[in-house]
N, C-alpha and C. Protein backbone atom coordinates (compact mmCIF):
# COMPACT_ATOMS: atom_id res chain seq x y z
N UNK A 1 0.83 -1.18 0.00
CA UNK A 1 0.00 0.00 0.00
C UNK A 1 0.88 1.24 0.00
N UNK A 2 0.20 2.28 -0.53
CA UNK A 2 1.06 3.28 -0.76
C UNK A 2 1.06 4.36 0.90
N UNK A 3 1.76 5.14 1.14
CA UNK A 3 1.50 6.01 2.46
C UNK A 3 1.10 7.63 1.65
N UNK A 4 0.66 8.34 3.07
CA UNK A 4 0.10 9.36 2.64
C UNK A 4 0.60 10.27 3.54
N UNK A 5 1.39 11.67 2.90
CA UNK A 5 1.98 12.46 3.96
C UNK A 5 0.97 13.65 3.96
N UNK A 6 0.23 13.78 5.14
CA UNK A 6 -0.64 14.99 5.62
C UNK A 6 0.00 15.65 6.18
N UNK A 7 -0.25 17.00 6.41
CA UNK A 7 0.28 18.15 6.48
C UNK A 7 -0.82 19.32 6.89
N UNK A 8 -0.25 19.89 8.49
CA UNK A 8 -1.79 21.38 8.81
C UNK A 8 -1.55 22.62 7.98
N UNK A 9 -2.20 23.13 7.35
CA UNK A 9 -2.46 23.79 7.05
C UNK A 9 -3.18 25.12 7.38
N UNK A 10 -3.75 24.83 8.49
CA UNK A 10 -5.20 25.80 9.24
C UNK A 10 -4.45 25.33 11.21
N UNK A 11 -4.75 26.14 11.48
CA UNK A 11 -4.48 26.63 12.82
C UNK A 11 -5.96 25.46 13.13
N UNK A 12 -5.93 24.93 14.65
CA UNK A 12 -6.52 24.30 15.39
C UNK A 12 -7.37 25.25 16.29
N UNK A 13 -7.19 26.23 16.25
CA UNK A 13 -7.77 27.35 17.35
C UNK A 13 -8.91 27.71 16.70
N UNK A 14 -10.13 27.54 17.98
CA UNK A 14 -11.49 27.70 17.23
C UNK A 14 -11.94 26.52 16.66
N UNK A 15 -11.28 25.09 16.58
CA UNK A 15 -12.31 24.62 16.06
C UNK A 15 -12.48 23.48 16.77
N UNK A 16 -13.51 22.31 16.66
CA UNK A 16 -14.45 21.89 17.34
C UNK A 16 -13.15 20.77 18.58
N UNK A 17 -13.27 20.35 19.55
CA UNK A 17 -12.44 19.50 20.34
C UNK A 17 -12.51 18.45 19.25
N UNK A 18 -13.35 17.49 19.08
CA UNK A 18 -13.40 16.62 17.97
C UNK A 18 -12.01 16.57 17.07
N UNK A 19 -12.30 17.77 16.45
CA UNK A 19 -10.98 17.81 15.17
C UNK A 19 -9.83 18.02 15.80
N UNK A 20 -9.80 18.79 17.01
CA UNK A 20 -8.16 18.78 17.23
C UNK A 20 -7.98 17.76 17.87
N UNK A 21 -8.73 16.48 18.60
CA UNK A 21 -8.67 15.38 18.59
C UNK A 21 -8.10 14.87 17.26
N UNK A 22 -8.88 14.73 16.70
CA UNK A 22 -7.98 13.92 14.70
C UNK A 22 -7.15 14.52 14.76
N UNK A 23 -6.43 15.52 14.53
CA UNK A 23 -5.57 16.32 14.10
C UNK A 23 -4.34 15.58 14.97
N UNK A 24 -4.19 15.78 16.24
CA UNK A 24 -3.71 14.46 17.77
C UNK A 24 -3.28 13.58 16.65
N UNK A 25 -4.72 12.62 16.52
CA UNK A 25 -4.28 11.64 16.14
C UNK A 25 -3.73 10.95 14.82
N UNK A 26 -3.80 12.09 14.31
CA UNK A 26 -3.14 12.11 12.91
C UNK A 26 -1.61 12.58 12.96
N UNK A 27 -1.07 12.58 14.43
CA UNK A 27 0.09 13.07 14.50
C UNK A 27 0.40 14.87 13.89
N UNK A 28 -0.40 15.58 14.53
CA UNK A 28 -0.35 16.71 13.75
C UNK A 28 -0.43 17.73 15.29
N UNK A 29 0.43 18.98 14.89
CA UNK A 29 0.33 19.93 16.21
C UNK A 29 0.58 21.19 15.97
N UNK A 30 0.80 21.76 15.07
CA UNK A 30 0.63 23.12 14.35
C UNK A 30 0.93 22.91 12.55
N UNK A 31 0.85 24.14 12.20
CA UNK A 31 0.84 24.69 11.39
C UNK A 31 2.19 24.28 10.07
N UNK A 32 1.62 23.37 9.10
CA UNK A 32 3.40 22.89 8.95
C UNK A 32 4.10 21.70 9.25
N UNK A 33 3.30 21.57 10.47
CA UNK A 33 4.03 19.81 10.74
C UNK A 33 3.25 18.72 9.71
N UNK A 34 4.35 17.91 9.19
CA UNK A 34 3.59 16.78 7.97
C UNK A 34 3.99 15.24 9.32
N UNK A 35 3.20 14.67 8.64
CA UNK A 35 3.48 13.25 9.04
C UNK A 35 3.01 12.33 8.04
N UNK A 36 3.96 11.47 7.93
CA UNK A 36 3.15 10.15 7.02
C UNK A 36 2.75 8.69 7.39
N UNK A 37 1.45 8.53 7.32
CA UNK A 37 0.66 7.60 7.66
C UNK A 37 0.60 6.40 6.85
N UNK A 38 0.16 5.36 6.77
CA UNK A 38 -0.56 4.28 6.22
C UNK A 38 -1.67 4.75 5.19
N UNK A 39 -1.91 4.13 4.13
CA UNK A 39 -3.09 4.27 3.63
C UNK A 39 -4.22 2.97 3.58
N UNK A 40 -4.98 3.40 5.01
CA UNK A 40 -6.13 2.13 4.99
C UNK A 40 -7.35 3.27 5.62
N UNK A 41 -8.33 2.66 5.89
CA UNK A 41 -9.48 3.18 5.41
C UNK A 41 -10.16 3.85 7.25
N UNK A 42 -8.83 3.69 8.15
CA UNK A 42 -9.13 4.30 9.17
C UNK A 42 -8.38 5.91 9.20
N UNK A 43 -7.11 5.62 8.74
CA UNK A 43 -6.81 6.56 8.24
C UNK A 43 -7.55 7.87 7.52
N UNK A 44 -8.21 7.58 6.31
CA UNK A 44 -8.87 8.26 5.39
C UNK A 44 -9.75 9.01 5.98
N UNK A 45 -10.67 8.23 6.95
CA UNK A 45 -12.10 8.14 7.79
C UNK A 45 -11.46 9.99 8.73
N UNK A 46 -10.06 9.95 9.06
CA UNK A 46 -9.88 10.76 9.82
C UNK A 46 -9.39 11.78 9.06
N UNK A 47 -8.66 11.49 8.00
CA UNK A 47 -8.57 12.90 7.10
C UNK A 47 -9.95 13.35 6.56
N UNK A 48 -11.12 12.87 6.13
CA UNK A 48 -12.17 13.15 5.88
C UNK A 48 -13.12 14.17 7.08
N UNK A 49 -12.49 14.10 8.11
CA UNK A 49 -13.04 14.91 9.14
C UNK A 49 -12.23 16.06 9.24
N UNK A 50 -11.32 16.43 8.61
CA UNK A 50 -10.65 17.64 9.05
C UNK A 50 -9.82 17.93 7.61
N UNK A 51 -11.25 17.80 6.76
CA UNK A 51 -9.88 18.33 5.00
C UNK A 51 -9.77 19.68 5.00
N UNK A 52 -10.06 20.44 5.79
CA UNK A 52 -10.42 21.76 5.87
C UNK A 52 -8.65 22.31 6.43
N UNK A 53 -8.15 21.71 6.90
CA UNK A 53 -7.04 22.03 7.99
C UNK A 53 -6.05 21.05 7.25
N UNK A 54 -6.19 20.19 6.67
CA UNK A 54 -5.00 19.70 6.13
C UNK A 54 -4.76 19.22 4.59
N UNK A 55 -3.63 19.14 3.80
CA UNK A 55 -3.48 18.85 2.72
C UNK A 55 -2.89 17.28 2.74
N UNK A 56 -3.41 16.62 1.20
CA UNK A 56 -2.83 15.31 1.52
C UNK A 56 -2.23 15.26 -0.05
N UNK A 57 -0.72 14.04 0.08
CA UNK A 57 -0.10 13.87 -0.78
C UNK A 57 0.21 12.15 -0.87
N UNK A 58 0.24 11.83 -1.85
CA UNK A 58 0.31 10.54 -1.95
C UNK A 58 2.10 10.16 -2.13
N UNK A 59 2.47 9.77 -1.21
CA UNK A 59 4.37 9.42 -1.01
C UNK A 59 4.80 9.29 -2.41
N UNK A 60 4.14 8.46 -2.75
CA UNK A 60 4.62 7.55 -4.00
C UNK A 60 4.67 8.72 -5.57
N UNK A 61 4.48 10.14 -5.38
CA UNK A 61 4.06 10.86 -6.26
C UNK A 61 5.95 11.16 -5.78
N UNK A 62 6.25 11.87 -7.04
CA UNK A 62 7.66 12.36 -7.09
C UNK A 62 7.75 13.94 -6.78
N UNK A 63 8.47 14.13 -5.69
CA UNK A 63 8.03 15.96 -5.46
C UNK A 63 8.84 16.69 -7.04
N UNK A 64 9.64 15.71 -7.63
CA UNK A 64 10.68 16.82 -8.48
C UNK A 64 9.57 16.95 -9.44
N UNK A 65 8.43 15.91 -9.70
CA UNK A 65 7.55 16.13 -10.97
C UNK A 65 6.52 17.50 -10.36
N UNK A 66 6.21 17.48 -9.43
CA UNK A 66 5.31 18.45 -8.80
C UNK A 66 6.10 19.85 -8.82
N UNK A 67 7.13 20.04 -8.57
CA UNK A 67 8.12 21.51 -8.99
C UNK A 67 8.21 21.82 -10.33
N UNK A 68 8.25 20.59 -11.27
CA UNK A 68 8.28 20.98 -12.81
C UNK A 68 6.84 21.48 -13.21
N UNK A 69 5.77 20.45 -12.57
CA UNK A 69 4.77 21.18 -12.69
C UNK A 69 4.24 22.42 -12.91
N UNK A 70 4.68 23.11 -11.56
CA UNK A 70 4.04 24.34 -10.97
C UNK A 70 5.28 25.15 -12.09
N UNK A 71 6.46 25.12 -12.28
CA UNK A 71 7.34 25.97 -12.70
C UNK A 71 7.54 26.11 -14.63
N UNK A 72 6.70 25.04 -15.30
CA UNK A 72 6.22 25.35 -16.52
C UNK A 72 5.67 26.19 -17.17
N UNK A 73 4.46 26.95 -16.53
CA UNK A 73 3.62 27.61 -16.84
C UNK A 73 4.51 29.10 -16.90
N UNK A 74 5.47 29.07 -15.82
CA UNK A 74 6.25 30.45 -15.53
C UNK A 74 7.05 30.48 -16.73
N UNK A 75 8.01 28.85 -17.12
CA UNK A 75 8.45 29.41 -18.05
C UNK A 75 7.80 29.94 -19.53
N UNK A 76 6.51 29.64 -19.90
CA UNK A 76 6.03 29.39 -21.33
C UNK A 76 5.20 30.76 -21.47
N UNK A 77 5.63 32.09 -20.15
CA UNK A 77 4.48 33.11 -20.01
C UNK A 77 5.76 33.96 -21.13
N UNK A 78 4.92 34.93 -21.87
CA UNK A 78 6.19 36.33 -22.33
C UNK A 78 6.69 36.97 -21.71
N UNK A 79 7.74 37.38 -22.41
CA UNK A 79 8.69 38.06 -22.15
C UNK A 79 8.04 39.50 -21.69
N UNK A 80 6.76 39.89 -22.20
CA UNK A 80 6.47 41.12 -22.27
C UNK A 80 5.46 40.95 -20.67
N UNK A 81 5.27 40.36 -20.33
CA UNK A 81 4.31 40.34 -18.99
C UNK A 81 5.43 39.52 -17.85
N UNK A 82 6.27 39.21 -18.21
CA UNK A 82 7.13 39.14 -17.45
C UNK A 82 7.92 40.95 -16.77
N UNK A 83 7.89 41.40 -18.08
CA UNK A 83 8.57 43.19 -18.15
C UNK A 83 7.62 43.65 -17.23
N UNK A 84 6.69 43.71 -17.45
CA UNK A 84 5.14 44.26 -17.00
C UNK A 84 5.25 43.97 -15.43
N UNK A 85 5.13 42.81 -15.37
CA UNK A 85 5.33 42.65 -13.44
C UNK A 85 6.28 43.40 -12.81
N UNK A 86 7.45 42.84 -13.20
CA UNK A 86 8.95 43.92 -12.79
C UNK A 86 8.50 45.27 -12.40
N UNK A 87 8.18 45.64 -13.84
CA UNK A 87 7.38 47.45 -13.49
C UNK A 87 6.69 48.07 -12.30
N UNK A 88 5.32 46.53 -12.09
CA UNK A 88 4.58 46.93 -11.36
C UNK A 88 5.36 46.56 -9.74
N UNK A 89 6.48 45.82 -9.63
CA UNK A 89 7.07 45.31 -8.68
C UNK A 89 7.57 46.75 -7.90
N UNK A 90 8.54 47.40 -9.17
CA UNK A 90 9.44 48.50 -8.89
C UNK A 90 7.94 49.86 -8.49
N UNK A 91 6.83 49.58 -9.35
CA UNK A 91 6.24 50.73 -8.49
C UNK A 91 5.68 51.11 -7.05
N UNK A 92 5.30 49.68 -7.11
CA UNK A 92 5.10 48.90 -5.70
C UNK A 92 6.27 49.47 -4.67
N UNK A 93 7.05 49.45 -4.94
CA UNK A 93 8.24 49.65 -4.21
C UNK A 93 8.60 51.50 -3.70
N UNK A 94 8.20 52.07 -4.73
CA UNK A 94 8.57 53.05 -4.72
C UNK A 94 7.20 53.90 -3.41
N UNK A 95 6.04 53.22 -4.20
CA UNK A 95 5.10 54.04 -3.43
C UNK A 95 4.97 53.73 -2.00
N UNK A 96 5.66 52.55 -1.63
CA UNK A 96 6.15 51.82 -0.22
C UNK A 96 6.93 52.76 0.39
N UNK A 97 8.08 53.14 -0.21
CA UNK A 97 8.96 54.51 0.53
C UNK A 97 8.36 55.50 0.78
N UNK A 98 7.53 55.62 -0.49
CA UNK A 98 7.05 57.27 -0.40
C UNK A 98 6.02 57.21 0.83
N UNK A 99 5.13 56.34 1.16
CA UNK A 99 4.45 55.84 2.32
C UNK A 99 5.02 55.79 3.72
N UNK A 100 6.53 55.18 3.59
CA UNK A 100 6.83 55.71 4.60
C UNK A 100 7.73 56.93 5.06
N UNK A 101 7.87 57.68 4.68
CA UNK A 101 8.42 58.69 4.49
C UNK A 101 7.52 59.76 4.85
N UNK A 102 6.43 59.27 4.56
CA UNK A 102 4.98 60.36 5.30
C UNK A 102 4.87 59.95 6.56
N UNK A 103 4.82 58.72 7.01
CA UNK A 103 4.38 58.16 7.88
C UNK A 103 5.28 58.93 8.93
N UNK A 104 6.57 58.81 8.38
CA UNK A 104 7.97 59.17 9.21
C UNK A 104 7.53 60.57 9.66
N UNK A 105 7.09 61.49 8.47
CA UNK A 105 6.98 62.93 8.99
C UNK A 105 6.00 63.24 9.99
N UNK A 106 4.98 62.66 9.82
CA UNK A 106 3.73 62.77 10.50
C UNK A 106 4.32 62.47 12.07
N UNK A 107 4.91 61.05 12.28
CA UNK A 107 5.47 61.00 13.26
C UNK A 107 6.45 61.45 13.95
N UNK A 108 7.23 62.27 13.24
CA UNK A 108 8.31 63.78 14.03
C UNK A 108 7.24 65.06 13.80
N UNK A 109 6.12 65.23 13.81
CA UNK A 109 5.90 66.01 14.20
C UNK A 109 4.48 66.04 15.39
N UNK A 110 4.32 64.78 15.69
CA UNK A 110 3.65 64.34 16.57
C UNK A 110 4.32 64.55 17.97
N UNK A 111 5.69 63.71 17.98
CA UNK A 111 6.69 64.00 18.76
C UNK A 111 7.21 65.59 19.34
N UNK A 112 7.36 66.52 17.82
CA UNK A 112 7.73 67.51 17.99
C UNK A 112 6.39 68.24 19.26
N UNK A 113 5.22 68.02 18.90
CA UNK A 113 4.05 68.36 19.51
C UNK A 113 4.09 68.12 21.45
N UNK A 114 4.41 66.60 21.13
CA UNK A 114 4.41 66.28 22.49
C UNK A 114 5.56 66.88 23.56
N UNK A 115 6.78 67.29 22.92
CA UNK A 115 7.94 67.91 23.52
C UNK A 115 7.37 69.90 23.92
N UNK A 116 6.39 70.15 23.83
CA UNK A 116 6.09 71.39 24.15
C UNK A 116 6.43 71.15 26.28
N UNK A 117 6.78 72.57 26.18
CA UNK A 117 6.82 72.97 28.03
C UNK A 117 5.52 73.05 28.34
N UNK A 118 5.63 72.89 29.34
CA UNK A 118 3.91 72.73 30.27
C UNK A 118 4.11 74.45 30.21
N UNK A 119 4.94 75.33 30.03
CA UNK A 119 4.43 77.00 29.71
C UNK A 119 3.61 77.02 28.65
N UNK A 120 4.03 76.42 27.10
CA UNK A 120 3.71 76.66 26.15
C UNK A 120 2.39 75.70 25.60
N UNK A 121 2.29 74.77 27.06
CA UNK A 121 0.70 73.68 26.88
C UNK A 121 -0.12 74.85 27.26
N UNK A 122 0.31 75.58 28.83
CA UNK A 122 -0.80 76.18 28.94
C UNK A 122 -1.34 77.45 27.93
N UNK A 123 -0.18 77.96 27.42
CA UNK A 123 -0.71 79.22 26.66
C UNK A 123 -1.48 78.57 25.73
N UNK A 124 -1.22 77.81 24.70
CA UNK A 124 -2.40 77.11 23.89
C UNK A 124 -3.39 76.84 24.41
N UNK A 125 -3.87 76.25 25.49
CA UNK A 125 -5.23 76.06 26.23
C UNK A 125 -5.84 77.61 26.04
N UNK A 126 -5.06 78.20 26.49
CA UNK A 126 -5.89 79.85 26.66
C UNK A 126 -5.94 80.65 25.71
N UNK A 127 -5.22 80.63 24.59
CA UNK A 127 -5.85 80.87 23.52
C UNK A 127 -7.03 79.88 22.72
N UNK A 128 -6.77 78.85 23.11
CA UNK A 128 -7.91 78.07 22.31
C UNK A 128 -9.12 78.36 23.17
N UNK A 129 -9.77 78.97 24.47
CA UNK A 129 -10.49 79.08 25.62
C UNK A 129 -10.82 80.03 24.87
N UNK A 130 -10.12 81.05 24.45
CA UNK A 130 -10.56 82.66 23.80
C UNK A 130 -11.09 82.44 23.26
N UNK A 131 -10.15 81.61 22.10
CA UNK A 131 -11.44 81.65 20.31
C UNK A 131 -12.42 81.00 20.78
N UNK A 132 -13.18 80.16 21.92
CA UNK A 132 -14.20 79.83 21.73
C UNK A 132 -14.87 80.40 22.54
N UNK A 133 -14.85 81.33 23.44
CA UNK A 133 -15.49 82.46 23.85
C UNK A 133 -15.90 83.67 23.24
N UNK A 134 -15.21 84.34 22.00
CA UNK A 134 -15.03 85.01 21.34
C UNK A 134 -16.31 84.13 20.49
N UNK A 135 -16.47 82.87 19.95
CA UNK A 135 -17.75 82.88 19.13
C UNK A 135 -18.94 82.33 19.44
C-alpha cells in the first residue's frame, strides 16, 4: 500500500475538540508539521473529518515532478508580462517609501508636539479658551 503524507495547514484554534482530537491523532500539532501515515481506510475516515485544515499527498508521487509542474507555466508566459510585473514590482516599491516617508513625517511632528513645556501647553489652552469664547 502506498502512504500518505498529511500536512496542517489551518491553525486548530477555534475549532471543534473533535478535530483537534484527529488532528492528535493524525500526528499533527501546528501549522506545517507533515506526518506520514498508512493508507487504509481508518486513516482516510480521519482525514475526511478535518480536510479543511490539512493537505494530503500521496508518497509515492515524485516531489521533483510536482516543482516541474508548478514551474512550466512560468516558463512558457512572455517576455512582455514578465517586463510588466517587474514594473509593477518597482512601483510597488517606490510608493512603499514614499508611504513611509509620510508616515515618518507625520510622526516627528507628533513628537515635535508632544515635547512642548507645560508653559507653552498652557498658553495654547488659553488661547484656544478665547477663540471659543469670542464665538
Amino acid at each position: 500500500m502506498a502512504d500518505l503524507v498529511v500536512t496542517q495547514v489551518r491553525s486548530s484554534i477555534g475549532a471543534k475538540p473533535k478535530h483537534r482530537g484527529t488532528l492528535r491523532a493524525l500526528g499533527l500539532g501546528r501549522i506545517g508539521k507533515s506526518n506520514t501515515l498508512p493508507d487504509r481506510p481508518e486513516i482516510r475516515g480521519m482525514i475526511a473529518k478535518v480536510p479543511h485544515m490539512i493537505t494530503v499527498d500521496e508518497e509515492g508521487e515524485a516531489p521533483a515532478k510536482k516543482a516541474a509542474a508548478t514551474k512550466a507555466p512560468a516558463a512558457k508566459a512572455p517576455a512582455k508580462k514578465a517586463a510588466a510585473a517587474e514594473k509593477t514590482t518597482a512601483k510597488t516599491t517606490a510608493e512603499k517609501t514614499t508611504a513611509k516617508k509620510a508616515t515618518a513625517k507625520k510622526a516627528t511632528a507628533k513628537k515635535a508636539a508632544a515635547k512642548k513645556t507645560p508653559a507653552k501647553r498652557a498658553a495654547a489652552k488659553t488661547s484656544k479658551s478665547e477663540e471659543t469664547r469670542k464665538s
